[in-house]
Protein backbone atom coordinates (compact mmCIF):
# COMPACT_ATOMS: atom_id res chain seq x y z
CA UNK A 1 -10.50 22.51 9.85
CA UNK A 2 -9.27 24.32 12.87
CA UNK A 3 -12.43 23.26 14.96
CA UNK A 4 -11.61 19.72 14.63
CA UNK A 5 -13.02 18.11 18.00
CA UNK A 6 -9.30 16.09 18.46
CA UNK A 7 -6.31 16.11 17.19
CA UNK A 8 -5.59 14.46 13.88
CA UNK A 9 -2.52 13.03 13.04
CA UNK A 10 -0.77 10.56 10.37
CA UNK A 11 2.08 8.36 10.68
CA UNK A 12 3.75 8.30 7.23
CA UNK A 13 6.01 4.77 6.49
CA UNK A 14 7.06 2.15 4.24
CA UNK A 15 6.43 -1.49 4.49
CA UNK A 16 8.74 -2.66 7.38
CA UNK A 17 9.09 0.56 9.39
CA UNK A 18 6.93 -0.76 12.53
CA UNK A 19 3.89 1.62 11.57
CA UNK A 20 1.60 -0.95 12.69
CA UNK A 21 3.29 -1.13 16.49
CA UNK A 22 3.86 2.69 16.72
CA UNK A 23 0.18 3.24 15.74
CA UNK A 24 -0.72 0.44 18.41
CA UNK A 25 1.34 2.29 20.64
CA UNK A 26 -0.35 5.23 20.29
CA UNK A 27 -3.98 4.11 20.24
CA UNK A 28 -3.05 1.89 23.18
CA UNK A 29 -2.16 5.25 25.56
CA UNK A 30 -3.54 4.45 29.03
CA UNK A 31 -5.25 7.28 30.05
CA UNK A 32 -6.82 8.93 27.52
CA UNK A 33 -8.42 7.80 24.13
CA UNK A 34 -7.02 7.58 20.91
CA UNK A 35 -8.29 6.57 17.51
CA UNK A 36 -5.82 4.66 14.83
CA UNK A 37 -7.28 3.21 11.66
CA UNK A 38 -4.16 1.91 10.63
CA UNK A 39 -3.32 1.78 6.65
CA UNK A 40 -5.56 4.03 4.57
CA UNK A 41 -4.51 3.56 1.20
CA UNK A 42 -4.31 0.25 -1.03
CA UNK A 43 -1.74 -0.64 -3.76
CA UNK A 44 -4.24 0.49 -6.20
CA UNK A 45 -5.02 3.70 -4.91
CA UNK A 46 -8.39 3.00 -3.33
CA UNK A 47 -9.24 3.76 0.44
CA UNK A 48 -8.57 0.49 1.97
CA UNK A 49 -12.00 -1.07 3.99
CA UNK A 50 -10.96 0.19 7.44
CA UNK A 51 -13.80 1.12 9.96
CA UNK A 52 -15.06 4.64 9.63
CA UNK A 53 -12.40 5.35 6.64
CA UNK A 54 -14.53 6.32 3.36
CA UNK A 55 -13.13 8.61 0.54
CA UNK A 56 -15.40 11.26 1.46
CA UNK A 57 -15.01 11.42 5.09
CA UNK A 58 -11.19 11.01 6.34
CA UNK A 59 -10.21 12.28 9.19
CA UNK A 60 -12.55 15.06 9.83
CA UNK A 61 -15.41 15.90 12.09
CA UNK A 62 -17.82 13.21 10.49
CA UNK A 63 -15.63 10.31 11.73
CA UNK A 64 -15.23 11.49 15.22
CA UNK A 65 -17.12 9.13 17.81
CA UNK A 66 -18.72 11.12 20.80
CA UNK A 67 -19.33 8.28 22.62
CA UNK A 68 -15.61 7.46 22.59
CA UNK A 69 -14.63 11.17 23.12
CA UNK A 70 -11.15 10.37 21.23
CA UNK A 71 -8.61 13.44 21.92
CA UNK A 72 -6.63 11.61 19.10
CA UNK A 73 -7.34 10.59 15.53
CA UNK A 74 -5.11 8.94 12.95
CA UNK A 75 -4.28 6.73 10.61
CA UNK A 76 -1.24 5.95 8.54
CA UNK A 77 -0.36 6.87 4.76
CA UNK A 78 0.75 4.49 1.84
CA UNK A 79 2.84 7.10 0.25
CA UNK A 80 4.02 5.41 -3.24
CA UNK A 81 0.78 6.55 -5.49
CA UNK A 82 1.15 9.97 -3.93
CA UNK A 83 3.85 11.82 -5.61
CA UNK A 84 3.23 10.97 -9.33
CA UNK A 85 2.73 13.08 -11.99
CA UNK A 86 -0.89 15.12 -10.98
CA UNK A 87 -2.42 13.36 -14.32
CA UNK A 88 -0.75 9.60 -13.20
CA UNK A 89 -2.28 9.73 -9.47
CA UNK A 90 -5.15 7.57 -8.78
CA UNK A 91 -8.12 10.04 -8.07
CA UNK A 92 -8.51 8.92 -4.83
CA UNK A 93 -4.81 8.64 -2.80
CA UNK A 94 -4.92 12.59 -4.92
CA UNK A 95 -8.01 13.61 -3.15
CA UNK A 96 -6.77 12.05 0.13
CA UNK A 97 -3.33 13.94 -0.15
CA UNK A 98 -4.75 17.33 -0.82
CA UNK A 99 -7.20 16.74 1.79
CA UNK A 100 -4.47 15.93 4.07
CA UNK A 101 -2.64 18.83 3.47
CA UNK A 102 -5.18 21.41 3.39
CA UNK A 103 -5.55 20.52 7.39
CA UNK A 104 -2.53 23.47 7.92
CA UNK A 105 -1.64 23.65 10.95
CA UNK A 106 -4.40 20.99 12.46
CA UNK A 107 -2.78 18.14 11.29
CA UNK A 108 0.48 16.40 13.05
CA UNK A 109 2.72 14.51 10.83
CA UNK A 110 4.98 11.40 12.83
CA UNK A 111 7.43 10.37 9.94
CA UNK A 112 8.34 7.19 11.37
CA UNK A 113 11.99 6.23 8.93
CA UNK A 114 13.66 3.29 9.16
CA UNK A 115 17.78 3.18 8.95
CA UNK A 116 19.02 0.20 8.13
CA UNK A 117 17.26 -0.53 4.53
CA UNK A 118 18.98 -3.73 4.29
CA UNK A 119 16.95 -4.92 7.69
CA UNK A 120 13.48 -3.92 6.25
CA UNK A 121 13.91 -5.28 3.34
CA UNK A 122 14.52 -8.90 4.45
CA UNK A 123 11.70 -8.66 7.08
CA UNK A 124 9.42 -7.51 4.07
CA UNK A 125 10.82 -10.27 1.92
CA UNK A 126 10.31 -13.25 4.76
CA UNK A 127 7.09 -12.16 5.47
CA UNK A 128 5.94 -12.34 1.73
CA UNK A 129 7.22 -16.12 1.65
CA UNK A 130 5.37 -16.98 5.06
CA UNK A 131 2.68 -14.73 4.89
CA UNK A 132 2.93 -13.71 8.54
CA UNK A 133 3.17 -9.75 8.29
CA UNK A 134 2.45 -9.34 12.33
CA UNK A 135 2.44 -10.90 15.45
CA UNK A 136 0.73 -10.36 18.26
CA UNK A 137 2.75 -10.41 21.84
CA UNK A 138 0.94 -13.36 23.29
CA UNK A 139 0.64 -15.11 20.19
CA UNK A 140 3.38 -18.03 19.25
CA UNK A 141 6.23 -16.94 16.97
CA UNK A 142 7.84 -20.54 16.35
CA UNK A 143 7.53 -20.72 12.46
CA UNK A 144 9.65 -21.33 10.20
CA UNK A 145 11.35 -18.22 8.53
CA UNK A 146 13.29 -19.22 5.46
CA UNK A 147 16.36 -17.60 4.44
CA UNK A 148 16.09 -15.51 0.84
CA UNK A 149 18.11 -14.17 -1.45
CA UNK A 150 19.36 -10.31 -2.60
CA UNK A 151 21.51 -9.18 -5.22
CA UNK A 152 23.65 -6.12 -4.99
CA UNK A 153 20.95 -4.54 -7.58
CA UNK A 154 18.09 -5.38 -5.87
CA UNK A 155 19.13 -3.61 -2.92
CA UNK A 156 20.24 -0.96 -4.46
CA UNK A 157 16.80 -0.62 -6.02
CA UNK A 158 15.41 -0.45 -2.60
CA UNK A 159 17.64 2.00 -1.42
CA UNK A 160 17.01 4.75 -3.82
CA UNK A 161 13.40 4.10 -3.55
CA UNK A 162 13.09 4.12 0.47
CA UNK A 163 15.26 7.83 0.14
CA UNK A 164 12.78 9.28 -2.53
CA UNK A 165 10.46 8.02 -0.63
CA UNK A 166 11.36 9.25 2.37
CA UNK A 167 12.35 12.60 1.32
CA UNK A 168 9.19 13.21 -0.94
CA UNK A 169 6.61 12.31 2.21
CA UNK A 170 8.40 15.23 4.22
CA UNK A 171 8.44 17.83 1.25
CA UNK A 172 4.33 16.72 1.14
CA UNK A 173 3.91 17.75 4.79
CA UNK A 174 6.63 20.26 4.87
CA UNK A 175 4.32 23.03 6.19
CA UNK A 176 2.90 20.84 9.05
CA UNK A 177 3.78 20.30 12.54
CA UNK A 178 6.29 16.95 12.36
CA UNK A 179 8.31 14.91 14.28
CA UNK A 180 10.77 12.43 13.13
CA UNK A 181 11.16 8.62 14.62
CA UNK A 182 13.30 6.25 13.51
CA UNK A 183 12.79 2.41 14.10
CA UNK A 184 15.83 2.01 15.82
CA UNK A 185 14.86 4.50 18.73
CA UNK A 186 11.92 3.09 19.15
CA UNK A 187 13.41 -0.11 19.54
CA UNK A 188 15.97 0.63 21.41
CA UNK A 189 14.69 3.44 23.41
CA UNK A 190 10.89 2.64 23.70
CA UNK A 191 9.49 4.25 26.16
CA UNK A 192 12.05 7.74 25.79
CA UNK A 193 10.74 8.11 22.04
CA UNK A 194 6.85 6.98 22.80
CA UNK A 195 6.70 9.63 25.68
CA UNK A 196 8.16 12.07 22.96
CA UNK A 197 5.75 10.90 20.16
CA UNK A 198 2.64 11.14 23.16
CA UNK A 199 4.06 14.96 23.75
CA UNK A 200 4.01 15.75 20.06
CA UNK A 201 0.34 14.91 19.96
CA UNK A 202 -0.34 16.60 23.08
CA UNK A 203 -1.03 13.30 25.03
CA UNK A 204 -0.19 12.52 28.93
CA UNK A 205 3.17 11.24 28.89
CA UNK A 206 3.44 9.68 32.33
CA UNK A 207 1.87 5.98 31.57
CA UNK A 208 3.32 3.67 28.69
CA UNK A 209 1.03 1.02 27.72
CA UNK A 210 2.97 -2.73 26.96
CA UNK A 211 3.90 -3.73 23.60
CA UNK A 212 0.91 -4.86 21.14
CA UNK A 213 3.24 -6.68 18.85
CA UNK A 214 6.72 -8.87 18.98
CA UNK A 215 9.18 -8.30 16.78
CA UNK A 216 9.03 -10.85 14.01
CA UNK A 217 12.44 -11.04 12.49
CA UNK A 218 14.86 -11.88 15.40
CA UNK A 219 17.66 -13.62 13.45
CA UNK A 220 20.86 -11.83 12.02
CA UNK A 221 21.48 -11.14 8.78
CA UNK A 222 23.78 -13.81 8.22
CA UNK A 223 21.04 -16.19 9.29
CA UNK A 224 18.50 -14.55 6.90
CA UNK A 225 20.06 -13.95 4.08
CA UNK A 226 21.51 -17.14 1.89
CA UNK A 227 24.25 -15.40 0.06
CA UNK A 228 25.07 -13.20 2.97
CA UNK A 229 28.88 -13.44 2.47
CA UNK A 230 28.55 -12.82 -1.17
CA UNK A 231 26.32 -9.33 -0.93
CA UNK A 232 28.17 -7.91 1.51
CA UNK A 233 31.23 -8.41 -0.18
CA UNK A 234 30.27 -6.60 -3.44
CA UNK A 235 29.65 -3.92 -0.74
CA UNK A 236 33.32 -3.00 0.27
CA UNK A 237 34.04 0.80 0.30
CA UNK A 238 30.31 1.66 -0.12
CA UNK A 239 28.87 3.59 2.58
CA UNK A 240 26.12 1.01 2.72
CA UNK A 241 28.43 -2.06 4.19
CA UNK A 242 27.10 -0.07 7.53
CA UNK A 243 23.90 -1.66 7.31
CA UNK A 244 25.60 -5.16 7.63
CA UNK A 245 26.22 -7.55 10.95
């Protein structure tokens, strides 16, 4: 798979991690051209209906576009289905995975981690009651975002799964070229970590292109969360009251 005409890469994530604007980022370089298909894999294990994505053909030299003459091509990976039991995977994320992996050294992994749990999971919780999941930058934002509720167990929950999680997509890709961006970097540092991320993929680094999307959930936690007071109370002398206002 060394002949590859471009570069492939993958951004692994969860829900919530700002996969969607990094890949936007990426595809959006201003000099040179780069292919993102975004999400690959469904909740169900099936390749999700992206253009050019079929089971058969991921990533390789069948899905590369002359006329575009992309130097870049990626997409990013659902990773729950992937590290089940060999007889519990769904056939397809499994052929996808060891597809994935047999692209040693091609393939450039961008694990995009997010550090404040508590944060993604109220974003991922308010945009399951309004159904708004993005937002483009010169669309309107002005909609109502309700407040929800966590328990100390629910978050918990999330915790221990967004760790496995995290730790089981690099111990996939352990033998591939990676770099690691967090959220918060990216956030706070855009254009530092984008020229970093455009380096790792061996793009130009000297143009930034503006930001595709807005963030979505502005408010604190205190504002988002109805029993704020309550949960981060039952929190005291855990090393997680750091992910708190």
């Amino acid at each position: 798979m060394s002949d590859l005409p471009f570069t492939p890469y993958i951004v692994t994530a969860l829900g919530r991690d700002g996969s969607s604007w990094l890949g936007g980022l990426i595809q959006d370089h201003p000099t040179v051209k780069v292919r993102w298909d975004g999400e690959l894999l469904m909740m169900d294990g099936s390749i999700k209906p992206t253009s050019g994505i079929k089971a058969a053909v991921i990533l390789d030299e069948k899905t590369y576009n002359k006329n575009n003459s992309c130097v870049a091509s990626g997409l990013k990976l659902t990773p729950w289905m992937l590290w089940r039991p060999p007889k519990a995977r769904f056939p397809v994320a499994s052929g996808v995975v060891d597809y994935l992996r047999a692209l040693t050294p091609t393939l450039r992994v961008i694990h995009l981690e997010r550090r404040n749990y508590l944060r993604s999971y109220v974003s991922r919780k308010v945009a399951g009651e309004t159904g708004i999941w993005q937002i483009r930058s010169k669309e309107k934002s002005h909609y109502r975002r309700p407040q929800v509720k966590i328990t100390r167990q629910e978050l918990l929950n999330r915790v221990r799964y967004r760790k496995d999680s995290y730790a089981n997509l690099r111990k996939l890709f352990a033998n591939h070229p990676s770099l690691s961006v967090t959220y918060e970097d990216l956030r706070q540092g855009r254009d530092k970590t984008l020229r970093g991320v455009y380096q790792f993929l061996g793009l130009d680094s000297g143009s930034l292109p503006e930001n595709a999307l807005q963030k979505q959930e502005y408010r604190s936690l205190r504002e988002s969360i109805s029993d704020y007071d309550q949960l981060k109370k039952s929190f005291i002398g855990s090393p997680l009251l750091a992910m708190f206002d």
